[in-house]
C-alpha atoms as a PDB file:
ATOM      1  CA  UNK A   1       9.791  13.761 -27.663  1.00  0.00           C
ATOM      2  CA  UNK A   2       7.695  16.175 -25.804  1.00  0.00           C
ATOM      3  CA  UNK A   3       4.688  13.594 -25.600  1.00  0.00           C
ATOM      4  CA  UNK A   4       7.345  11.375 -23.111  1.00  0.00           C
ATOM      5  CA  UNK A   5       8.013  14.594 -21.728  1.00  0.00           C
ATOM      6  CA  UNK A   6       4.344  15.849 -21.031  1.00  0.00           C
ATOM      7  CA  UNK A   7       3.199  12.375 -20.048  1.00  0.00           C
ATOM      8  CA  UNK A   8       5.803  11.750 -17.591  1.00  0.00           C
ATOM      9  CA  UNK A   9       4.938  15.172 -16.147  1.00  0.00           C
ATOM     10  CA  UNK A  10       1.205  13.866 -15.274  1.00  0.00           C
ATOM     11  CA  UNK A  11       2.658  10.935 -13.541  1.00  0.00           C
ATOM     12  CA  UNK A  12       1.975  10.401  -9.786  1.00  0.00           C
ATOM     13  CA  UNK A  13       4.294   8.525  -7.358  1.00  0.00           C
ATOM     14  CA  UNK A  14       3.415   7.706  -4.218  1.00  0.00           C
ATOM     15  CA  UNK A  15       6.505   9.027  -2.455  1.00  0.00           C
ATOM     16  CA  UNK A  16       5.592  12.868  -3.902  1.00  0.00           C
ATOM     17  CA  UNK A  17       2.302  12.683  -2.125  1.00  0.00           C
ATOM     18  CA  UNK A  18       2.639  12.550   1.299  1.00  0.00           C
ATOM     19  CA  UNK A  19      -1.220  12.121   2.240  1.00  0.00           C
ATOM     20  CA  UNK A  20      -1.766   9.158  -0.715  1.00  0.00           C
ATOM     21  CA  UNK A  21      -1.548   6.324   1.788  1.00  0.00           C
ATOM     22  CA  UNK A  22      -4.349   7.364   3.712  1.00  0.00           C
ATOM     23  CA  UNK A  23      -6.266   8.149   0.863  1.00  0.00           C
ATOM     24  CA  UNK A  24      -5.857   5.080  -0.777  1.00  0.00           C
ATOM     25  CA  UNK A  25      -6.427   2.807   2.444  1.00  0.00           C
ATOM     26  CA  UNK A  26      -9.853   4.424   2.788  1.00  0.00           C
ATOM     27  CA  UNK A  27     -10.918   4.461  -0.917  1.00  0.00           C
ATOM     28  CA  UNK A  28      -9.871   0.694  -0.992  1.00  0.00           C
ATOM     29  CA  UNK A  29     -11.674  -0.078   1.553  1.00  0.00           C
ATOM     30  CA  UNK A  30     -14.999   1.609   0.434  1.00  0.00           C
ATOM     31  CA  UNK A  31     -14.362  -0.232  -2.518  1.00  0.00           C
ATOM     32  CA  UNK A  32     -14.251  -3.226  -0.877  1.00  0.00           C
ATOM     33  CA  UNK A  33     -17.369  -2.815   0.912  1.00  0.00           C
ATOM     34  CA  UNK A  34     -19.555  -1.734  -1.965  1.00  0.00           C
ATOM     35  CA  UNK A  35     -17.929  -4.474  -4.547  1.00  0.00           C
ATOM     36  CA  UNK A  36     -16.208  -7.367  -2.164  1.00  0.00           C
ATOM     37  CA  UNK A  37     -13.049  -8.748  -2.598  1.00  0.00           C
ATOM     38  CA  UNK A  38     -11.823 -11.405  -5.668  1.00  0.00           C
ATOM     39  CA  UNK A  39      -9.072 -13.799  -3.875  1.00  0.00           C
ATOM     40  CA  UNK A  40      -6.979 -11.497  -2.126  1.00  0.00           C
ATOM     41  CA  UNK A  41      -7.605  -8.766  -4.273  1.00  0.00           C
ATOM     42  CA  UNK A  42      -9.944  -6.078  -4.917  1.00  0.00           C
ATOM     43  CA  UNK A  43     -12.301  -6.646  -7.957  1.00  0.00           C
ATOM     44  CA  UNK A  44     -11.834  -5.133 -11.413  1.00  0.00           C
ATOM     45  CA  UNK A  45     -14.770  -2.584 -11.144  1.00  0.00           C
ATOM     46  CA  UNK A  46     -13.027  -1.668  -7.734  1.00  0.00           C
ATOM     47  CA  UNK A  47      -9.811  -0.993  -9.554  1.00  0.00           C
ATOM     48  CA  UNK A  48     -11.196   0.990 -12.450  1.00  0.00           C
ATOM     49  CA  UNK A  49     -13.350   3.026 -10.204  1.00  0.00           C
ATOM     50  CA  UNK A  50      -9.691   3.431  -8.396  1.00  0.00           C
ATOM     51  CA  UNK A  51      -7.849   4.872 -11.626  1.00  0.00           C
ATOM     52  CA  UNK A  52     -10.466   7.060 -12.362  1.00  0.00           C
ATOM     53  CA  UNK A  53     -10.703   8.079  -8.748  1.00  0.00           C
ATOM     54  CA  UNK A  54      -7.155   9.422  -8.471  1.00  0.00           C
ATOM     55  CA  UNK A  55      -6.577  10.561 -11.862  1.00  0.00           C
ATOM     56  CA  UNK A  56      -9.341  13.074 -10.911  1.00  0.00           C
ATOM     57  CA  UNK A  57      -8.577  13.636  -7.643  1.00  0.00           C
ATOM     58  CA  UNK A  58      -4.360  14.434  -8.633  1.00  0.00           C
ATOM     59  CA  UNK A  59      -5.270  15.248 -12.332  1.00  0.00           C
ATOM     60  CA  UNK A  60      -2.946  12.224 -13.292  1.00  0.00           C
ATOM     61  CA  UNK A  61      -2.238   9.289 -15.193  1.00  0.00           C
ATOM     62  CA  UNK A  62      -2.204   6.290 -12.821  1.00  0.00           C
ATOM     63  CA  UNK A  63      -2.821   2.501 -13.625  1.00  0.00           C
ATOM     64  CA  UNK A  64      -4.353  -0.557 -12.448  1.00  0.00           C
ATOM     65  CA  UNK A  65      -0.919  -1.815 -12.354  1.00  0.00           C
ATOM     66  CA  UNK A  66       0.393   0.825 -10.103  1.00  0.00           C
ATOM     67  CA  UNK A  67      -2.671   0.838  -7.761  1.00  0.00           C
ATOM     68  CA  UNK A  68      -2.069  -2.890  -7.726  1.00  0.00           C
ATOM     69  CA  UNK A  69       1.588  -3.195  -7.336  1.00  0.00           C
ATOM     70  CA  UNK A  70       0.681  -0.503  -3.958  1.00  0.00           C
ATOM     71  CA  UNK A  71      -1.755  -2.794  -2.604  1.00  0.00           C
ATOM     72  CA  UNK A  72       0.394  -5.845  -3.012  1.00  0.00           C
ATOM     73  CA  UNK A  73       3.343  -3.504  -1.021  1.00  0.00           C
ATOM     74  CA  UNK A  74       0.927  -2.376   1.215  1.00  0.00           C
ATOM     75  CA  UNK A  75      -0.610  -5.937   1.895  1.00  0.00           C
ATOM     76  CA  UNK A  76       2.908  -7.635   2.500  1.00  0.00           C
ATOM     77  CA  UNK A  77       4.156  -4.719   4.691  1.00  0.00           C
ATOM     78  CA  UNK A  78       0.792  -5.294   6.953  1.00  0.00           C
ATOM     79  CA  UNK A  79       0.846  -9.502   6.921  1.00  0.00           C
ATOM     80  CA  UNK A  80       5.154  -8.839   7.865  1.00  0.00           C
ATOM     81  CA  UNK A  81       3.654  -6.311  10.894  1.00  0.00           C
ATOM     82  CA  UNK A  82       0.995  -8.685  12.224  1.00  0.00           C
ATOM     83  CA  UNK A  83       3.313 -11.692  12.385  1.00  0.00           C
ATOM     84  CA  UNK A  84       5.705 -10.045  14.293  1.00  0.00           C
ATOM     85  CA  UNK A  85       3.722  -8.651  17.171  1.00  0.00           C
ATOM     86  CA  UNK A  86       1.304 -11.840  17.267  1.00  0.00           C
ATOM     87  CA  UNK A  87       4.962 -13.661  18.186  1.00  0.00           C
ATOM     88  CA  UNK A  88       4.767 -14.797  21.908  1.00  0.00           C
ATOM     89  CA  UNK A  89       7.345 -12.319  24.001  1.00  0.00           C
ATOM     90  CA  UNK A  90       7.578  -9.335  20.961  1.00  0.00           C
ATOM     91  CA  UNK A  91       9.937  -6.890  22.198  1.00  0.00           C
ATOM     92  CA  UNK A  92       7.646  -3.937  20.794  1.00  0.00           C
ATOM     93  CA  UNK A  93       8.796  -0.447  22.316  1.00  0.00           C
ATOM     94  CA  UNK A  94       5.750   1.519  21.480  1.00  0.00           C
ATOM     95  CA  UNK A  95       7.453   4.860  23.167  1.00  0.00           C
ATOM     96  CA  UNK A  96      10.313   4.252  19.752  1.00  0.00           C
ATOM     97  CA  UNK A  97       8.203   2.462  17.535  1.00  0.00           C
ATOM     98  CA  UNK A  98      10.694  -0.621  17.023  1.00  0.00           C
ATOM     99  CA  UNK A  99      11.434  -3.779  18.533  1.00  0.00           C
ATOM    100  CA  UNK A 100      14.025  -4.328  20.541  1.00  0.00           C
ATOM    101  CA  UNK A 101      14.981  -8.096  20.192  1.00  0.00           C
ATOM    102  CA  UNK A 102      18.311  -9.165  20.735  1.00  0.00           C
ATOM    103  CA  UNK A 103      20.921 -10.168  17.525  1.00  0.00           C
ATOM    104  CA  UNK A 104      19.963 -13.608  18.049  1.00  0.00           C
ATOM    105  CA  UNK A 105      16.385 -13.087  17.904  1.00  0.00           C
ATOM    106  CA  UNK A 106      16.475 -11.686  14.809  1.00  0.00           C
ATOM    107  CA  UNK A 107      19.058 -14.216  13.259  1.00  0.00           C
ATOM    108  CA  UNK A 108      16.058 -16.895  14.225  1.00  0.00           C
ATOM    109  CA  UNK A 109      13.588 -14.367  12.580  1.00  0.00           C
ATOM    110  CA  UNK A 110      15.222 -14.648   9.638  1.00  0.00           C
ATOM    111  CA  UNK A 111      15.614 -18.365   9.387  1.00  0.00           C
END
């Protein structure tokens, strides 16, 4: 019982570290510079030397999986963004940080 205990204790979410985004932007893309991409993906050295990197840095256990599963959130949320403002006649307010397309633009959007 207290190994569940102690082990979830040394877990890291993302959401408790404010600065982890950054942090993990730049350190993938270092490792994609040094090692190169496989498919869409970083390559395995790239993730190891990821796990290692954090679990250091936020004396933690974190996984390829998580690290992974980030990347995948963080790659839809950034193909999602680009779509939208490469769409002829965006409605992007940049002074609130939204778009402001009508109801029925969106209903298309969502088609």
């Amino acid at each position: 019982m207290e190994k569940k205990e102690e082990e979830k204790s040394n877990k890291i979410t993302f959401r408790k570290v404010p600065e982890f985004r950054g942090l993990f932007i730049d350190q993938c893309l270092a490792q994609a510079t040094e090692y190169g991409f496989s498919g869409t993906s970083l390559k395995k050295t790239s993730w190891g030397n990821l796990c290692k990197f954090f679990s250091e840095k936020y004396d933690c256990t974190i996984t390829q999986k998580k690290l992974r599963n980030h990347w995948d959130y963080l790659r839809n949320q950034y193909v999602t963004w680009s779509r939208l403002l490469a769409r002829t006649g965006h409605g992007y307010n940049v002074e609130t940080n939204t778009f402001d397309w009508s109801e029925e633009k969106w209903i298309e959007l969502d088609k």
